[in-house]
Protein backbone atom coordinates (compact mmCIF):
# COMPACT_ATOMS: atom_id res chain seq x y z
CA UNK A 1 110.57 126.00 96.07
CA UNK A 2 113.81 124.93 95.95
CA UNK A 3 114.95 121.74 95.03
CA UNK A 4 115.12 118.43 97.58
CA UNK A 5 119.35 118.09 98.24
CA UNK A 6 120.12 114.94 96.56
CA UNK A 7 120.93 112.80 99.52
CA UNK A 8 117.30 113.00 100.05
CA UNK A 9 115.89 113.07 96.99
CA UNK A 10 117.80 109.56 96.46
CA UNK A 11 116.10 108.32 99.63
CA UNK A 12 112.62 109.48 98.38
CA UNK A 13 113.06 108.01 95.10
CA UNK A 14 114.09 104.87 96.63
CA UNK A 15 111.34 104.99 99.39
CA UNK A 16 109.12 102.00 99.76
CA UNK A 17 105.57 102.42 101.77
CA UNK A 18 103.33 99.75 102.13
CA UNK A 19 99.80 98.83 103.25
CA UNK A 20 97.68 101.84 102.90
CA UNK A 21 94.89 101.74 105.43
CA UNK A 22 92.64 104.56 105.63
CA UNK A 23 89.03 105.82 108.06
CA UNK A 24 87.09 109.03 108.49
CA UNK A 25 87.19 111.06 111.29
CA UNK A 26 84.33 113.51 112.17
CA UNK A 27 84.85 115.91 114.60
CA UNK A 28 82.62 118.72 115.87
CA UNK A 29 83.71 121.44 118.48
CA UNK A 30 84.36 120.88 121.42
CA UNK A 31 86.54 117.83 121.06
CA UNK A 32 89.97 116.01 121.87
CA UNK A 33 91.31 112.92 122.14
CA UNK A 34 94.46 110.78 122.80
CA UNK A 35 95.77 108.43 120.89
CA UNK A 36 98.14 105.04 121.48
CA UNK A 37 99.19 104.42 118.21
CA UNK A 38 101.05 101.03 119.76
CA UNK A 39 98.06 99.30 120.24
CA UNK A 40 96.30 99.96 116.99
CA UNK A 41 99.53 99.54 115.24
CA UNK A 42 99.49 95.94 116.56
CA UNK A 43 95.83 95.53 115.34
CA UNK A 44 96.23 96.85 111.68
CA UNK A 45 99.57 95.35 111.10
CA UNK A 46 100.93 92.92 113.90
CA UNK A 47 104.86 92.55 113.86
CA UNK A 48 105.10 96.05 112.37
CA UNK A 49 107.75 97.87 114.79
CA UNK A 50 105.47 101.09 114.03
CA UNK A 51 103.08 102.56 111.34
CA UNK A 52 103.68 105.98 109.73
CA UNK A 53 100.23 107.94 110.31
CA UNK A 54 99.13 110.71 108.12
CA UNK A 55 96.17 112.70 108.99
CA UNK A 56 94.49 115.01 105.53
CA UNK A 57 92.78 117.70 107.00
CA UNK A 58 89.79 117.99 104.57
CA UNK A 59 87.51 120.43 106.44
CA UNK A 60 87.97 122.33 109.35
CA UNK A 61 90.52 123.27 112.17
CA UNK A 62 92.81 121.45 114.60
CA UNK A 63 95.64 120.96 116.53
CA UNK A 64 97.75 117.93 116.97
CA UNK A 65 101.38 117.27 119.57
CA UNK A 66 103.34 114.75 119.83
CA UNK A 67 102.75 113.70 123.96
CA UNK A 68 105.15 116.18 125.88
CA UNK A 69 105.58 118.27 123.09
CA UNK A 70 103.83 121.59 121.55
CA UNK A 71 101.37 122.00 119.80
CA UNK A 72 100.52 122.12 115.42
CA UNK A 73 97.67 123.91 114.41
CA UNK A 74 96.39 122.23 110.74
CA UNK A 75 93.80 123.85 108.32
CA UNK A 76 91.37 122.30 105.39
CA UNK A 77 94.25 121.00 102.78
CA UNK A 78 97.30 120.46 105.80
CA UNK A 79 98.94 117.22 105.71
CA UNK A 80 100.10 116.06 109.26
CA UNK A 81 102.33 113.57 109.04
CA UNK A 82 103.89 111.53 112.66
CA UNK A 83 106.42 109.13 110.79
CA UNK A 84 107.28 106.77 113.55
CA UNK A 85 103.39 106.09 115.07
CA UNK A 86 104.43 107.81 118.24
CA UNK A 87 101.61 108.63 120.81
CA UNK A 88 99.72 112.18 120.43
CA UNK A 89 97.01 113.96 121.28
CA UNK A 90 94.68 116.15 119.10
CA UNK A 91 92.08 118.59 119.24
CA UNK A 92 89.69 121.41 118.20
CA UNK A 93 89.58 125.11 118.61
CA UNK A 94 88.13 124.99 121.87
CA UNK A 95 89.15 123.50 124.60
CA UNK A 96 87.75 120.05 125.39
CA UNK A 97 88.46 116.87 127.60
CA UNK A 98 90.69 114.44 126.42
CA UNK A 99 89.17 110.92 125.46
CA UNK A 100 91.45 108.03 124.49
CA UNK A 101 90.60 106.98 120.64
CA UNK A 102 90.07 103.36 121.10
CA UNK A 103 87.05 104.69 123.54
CA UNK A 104 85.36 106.31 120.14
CA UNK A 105 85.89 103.26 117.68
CA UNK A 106 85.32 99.61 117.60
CA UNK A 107 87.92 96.88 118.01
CA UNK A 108 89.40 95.99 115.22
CA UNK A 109 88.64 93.57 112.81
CA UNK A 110 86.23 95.70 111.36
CA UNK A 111 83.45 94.36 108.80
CA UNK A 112 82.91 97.96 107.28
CA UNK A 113 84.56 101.09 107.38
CA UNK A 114 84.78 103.06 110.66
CA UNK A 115 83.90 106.22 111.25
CA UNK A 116 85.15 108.23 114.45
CA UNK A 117 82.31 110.82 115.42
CA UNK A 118 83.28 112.87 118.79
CA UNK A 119 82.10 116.06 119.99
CA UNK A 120 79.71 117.95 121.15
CA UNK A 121 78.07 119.24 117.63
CA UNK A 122 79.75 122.41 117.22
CA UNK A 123 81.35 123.80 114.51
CA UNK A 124 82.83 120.70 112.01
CA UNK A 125 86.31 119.26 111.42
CA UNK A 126 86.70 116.03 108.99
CA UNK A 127 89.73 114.28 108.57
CA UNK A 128 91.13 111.47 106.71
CA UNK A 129 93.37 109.35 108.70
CA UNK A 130 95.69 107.05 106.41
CA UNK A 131 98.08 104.47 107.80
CA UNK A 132 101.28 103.15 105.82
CA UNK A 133 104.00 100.80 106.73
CA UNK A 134 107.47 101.15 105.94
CA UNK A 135 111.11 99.77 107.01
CA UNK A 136 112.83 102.48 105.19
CA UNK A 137 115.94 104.03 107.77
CA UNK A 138 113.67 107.24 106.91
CA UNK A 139 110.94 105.58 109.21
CA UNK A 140 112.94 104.01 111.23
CA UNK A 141 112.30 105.13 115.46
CA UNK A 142 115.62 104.44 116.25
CA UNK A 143 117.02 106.70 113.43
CA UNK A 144 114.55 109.80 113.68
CA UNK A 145 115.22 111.36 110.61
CA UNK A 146 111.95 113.87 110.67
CA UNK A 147 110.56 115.43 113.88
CA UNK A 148 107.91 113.27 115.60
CA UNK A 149 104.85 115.33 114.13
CA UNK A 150 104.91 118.01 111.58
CA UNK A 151 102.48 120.02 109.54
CA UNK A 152 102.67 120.06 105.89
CA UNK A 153 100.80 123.43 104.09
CA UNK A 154 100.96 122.55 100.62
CA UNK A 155 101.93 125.54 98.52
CA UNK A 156 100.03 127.13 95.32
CA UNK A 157 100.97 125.32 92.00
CA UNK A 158 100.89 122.54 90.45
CA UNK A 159 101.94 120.15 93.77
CA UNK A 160 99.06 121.86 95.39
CA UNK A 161 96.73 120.27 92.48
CA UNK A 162 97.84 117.02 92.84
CA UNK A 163 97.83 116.60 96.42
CA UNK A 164 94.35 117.92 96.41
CA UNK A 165 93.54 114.94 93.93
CA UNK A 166 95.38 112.59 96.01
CA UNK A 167 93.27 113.92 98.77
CA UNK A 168 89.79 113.21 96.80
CA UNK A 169 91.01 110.06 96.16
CA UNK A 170 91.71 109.59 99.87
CA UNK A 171 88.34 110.26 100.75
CA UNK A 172 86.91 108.37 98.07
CA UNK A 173 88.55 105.21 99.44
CA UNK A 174 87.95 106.08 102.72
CA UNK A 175 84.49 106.14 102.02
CA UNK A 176 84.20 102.76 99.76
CA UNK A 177 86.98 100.70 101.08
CA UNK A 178 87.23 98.35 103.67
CA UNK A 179 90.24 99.62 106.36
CA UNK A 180 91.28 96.07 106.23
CA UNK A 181 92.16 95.43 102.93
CA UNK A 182 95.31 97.52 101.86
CA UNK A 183 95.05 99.95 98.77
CA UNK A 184 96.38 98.70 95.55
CA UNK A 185 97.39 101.67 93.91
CA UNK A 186 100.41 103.46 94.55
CA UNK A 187 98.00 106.93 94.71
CA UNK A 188 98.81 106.83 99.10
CA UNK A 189 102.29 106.22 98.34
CA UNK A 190 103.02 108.73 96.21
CA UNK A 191 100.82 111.05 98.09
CA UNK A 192 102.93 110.80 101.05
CA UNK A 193 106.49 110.67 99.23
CA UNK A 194 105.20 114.23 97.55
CA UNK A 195 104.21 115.96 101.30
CA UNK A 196 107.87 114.59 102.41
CA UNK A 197 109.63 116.25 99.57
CA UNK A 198 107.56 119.43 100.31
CA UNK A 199 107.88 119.05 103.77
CA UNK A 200 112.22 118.80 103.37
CA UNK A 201 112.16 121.66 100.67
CA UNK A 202 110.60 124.09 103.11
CA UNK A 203 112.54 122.77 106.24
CA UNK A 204 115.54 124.47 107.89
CA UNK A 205 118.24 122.20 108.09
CA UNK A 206 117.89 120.23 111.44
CA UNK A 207 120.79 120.12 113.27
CA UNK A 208 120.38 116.80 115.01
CA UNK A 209 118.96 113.37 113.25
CA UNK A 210 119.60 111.29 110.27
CA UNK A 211 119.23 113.60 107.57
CA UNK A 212 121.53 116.19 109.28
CA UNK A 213 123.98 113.46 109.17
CA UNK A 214 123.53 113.00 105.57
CA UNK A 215 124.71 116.38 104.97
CA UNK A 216 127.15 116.70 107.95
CA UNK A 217 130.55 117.30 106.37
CA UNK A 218 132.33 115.17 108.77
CA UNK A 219 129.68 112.33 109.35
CA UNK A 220 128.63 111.92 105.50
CA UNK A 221 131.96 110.24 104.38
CA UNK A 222 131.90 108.00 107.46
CA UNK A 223 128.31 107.22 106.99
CA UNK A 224 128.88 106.36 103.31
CA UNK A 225 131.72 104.20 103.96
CA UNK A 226 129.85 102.57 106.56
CA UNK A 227 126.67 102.10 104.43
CA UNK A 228 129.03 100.82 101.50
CA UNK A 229 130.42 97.69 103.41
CA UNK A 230 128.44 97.37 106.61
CA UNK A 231 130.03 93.71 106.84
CA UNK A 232 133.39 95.28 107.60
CA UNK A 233 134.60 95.30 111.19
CA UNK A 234 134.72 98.59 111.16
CA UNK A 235 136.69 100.41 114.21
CA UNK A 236 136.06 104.03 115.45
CA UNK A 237 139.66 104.53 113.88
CA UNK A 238 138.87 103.92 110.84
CA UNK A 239 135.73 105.99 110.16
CA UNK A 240 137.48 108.65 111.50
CA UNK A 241 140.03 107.84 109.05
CA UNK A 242 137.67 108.20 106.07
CA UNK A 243 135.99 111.66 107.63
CA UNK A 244 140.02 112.78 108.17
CA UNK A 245 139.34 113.40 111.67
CA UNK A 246 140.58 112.22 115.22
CA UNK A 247 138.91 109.15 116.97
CA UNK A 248 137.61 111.89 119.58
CA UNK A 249 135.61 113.96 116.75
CA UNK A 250 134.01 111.82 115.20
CA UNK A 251 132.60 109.75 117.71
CA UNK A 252 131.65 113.05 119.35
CA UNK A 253 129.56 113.91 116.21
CA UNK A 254 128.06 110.86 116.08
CA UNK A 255 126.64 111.40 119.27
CA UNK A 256 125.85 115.00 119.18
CA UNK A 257 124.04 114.09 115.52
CA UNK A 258 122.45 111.03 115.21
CA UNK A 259 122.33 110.07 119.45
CA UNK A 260 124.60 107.15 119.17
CA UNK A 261 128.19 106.20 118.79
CA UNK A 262 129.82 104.77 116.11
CA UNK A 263 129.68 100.85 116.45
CA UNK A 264 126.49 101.51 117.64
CA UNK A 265 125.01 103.17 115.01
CA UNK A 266 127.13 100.51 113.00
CA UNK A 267 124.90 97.92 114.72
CA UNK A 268 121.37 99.92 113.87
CA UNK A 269 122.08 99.89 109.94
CA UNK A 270 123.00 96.25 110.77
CA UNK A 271 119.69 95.44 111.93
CA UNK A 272 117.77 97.72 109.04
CA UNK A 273 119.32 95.54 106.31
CA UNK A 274 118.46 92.51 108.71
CA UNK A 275 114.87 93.52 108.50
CA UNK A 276 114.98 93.81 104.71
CA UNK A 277 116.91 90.51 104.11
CA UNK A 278 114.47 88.74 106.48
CA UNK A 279 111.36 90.53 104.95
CA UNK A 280 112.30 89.96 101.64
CA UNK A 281 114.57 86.73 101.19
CA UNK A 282 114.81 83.17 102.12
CA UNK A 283 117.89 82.87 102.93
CA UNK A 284 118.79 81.49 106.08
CA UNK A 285 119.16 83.29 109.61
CA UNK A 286 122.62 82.27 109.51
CA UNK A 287 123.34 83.75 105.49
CA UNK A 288 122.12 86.88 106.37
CA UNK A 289 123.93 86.64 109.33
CA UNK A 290 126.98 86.22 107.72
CA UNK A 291 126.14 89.07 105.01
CA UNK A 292 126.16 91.84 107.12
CA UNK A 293 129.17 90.89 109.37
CA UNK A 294 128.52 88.35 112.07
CA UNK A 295 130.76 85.34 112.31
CA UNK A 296 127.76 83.76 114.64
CA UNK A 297 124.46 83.62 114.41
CA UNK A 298 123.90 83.56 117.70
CA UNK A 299 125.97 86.92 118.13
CA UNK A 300 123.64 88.07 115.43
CA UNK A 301 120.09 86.70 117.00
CA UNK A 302 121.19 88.46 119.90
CA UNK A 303 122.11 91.60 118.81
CA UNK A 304 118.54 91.61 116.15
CA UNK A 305 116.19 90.40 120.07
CA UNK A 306 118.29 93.41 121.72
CA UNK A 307 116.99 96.26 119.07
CA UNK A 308 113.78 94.46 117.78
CA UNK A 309 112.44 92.67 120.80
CA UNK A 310 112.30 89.47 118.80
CA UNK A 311 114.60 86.99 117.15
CA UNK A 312 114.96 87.12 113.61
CA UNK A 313 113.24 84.14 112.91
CA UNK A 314 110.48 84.87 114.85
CA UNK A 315 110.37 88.52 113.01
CA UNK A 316 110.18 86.79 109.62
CA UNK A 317 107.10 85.33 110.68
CA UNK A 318 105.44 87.77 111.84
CA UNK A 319 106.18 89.84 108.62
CA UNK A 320 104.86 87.22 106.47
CA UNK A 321 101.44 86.90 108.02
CA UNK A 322 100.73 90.38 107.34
């Protein structure tokens, strides 16, 4: 397997995950179901923008899609893996009527562990379902650096061995732990960090997305001039300047890349290092304000309600209670 390209492997080293939350899933043939992550986001960690979701497949066979989109088959030992908590559906071998989760599980808060058990007592699929926060740019919905929902088949070899422990230990905790109370060993974290690297080694190159643009010979020296000063008042000029390109180009690659224009995608990193500095600092709305290149807070407060549907004070909050 070949190595992760370092741009990445930087930004997996550097990864932070958070909150490790994990329940058994039973599931016997036929069965499917649909699943609104936004809601039970909002009832496992409230203020979260999303939750990463990772599903271990420990027995069994399944299928899982991103709503809209095609479909993943995953065996005994698969990893899937939907990094921004968008909506999906999943199901069996056989085909089977759909049945929203939150119809096969309690409402949260939940005084012991829940188990889902669906089906119709057919032929057996359990699965671990593990939920992680994280306000990495990697996560980040707005960025979409992986696909919605991918399929990780761990290969032979040592990585194989040690997700397979990290999978027993899943299903230990799953077993023993309350859902509620976050795991306080790194074990889910590093799980997950090792599935991404496998995950990147065995991709093709995506030709849209964040980590295209990491490796996009004219975006990458715009991007790391932007990500080097993000307080500058950076014009469309002057990226293009550091990529040696024409105003045209490189706003065109910025759109045909990562979705957004330059000053726009200016404004998203903007509002990532908001998060952090709000997250994990005191200082004021109006420092941090200041420290990634708004003469106003109220420029700023309206720019972090626009892309986070609350003001940064508000945010800080909500973080906090967590």
């Amino acid at each position: 397997m070949e190595p992760t390209p370092t741009p990445l492997r930087g930004a997996l080293e550097n990864l932070h995950l958070d909150g490790a939350i994990f329940f058994r899933a039973e599931f016997t043939e036929n069965w499917a179901f649909e699943s609104p992550l936004r809601d039970l986001t909002q009832a496992l960690r409230p203020g979260a923008r999303s939750m990463i979701l990772f599903h271990i497949v420990a027995a069994g066979r399944c299928w899982i899609s991103a709503v809209g989109g095609e479909k993943h088959w995953a065996e005994s030992g698969d990893v899937i893996v939907l990094p921004y908590g968008d909506d999906y559906l999943m199901g069996g071998a056989h085909p089977a009527e759909v049945v929203p989760i939150l119809n096969l599980m309690a409402r949260p808060p939940w005084d012991t562990m829940p188990v889902l058990a669906h089906g119709s007592g057919g032929e057996r699929t359990d699965i671990v379902c593990g939920h992680m926060y994280s306000d990495d740019p990697l996560f980040d919905p707005g960025m979409r650096a992986f696909p919605s929902v991918f399929v990780v088949r761990v290969p032979d070899g040592p990585a194989a061995q040690w997700v397979a422990s990290s999978i027993n230990y899943a299903l230990e905790v799953s077993t023993d732990s309350l859902p509620a109370a976050p795991s306080s060993t790194r074990l889910p974290e590093l799980l997950l960090t090792e599935v991404l690297r496998i995950h990147l080694a065995a991709a093709p190159m995506a030709e849209s997305g964040w980590i295209a643009a990491l490796h996009d010979r004219v975006l990458a020296p715009a991007m790391a001039a932007l990500h080097a000063e993000p307080e500058r008042r950076w014009t469309v000029a002057e990226l293009a300047g550091a990529s040696a390109v024409s105003r045209s180009v490189i706003d065109q690659r910025f759109r045909d890349v990562l979705g957004l224009p330059p000053i726009r995608y200016l404004t998203e990193w903007r509002m990532h290092l908001a998060d952090d500095l709000l997250r994990t600092t005191d200082l004021s709305v109006s420092a941090i304000a200041r420290r990634i290149g708004y003469d106003a807070e109220e420029a700023f407060s309206r720019a972090f309600r626009r892309s986070r549907g609350s003001s940064p004070g508000a945010w800080r909050s909500s973080q906090r209670r967590v």
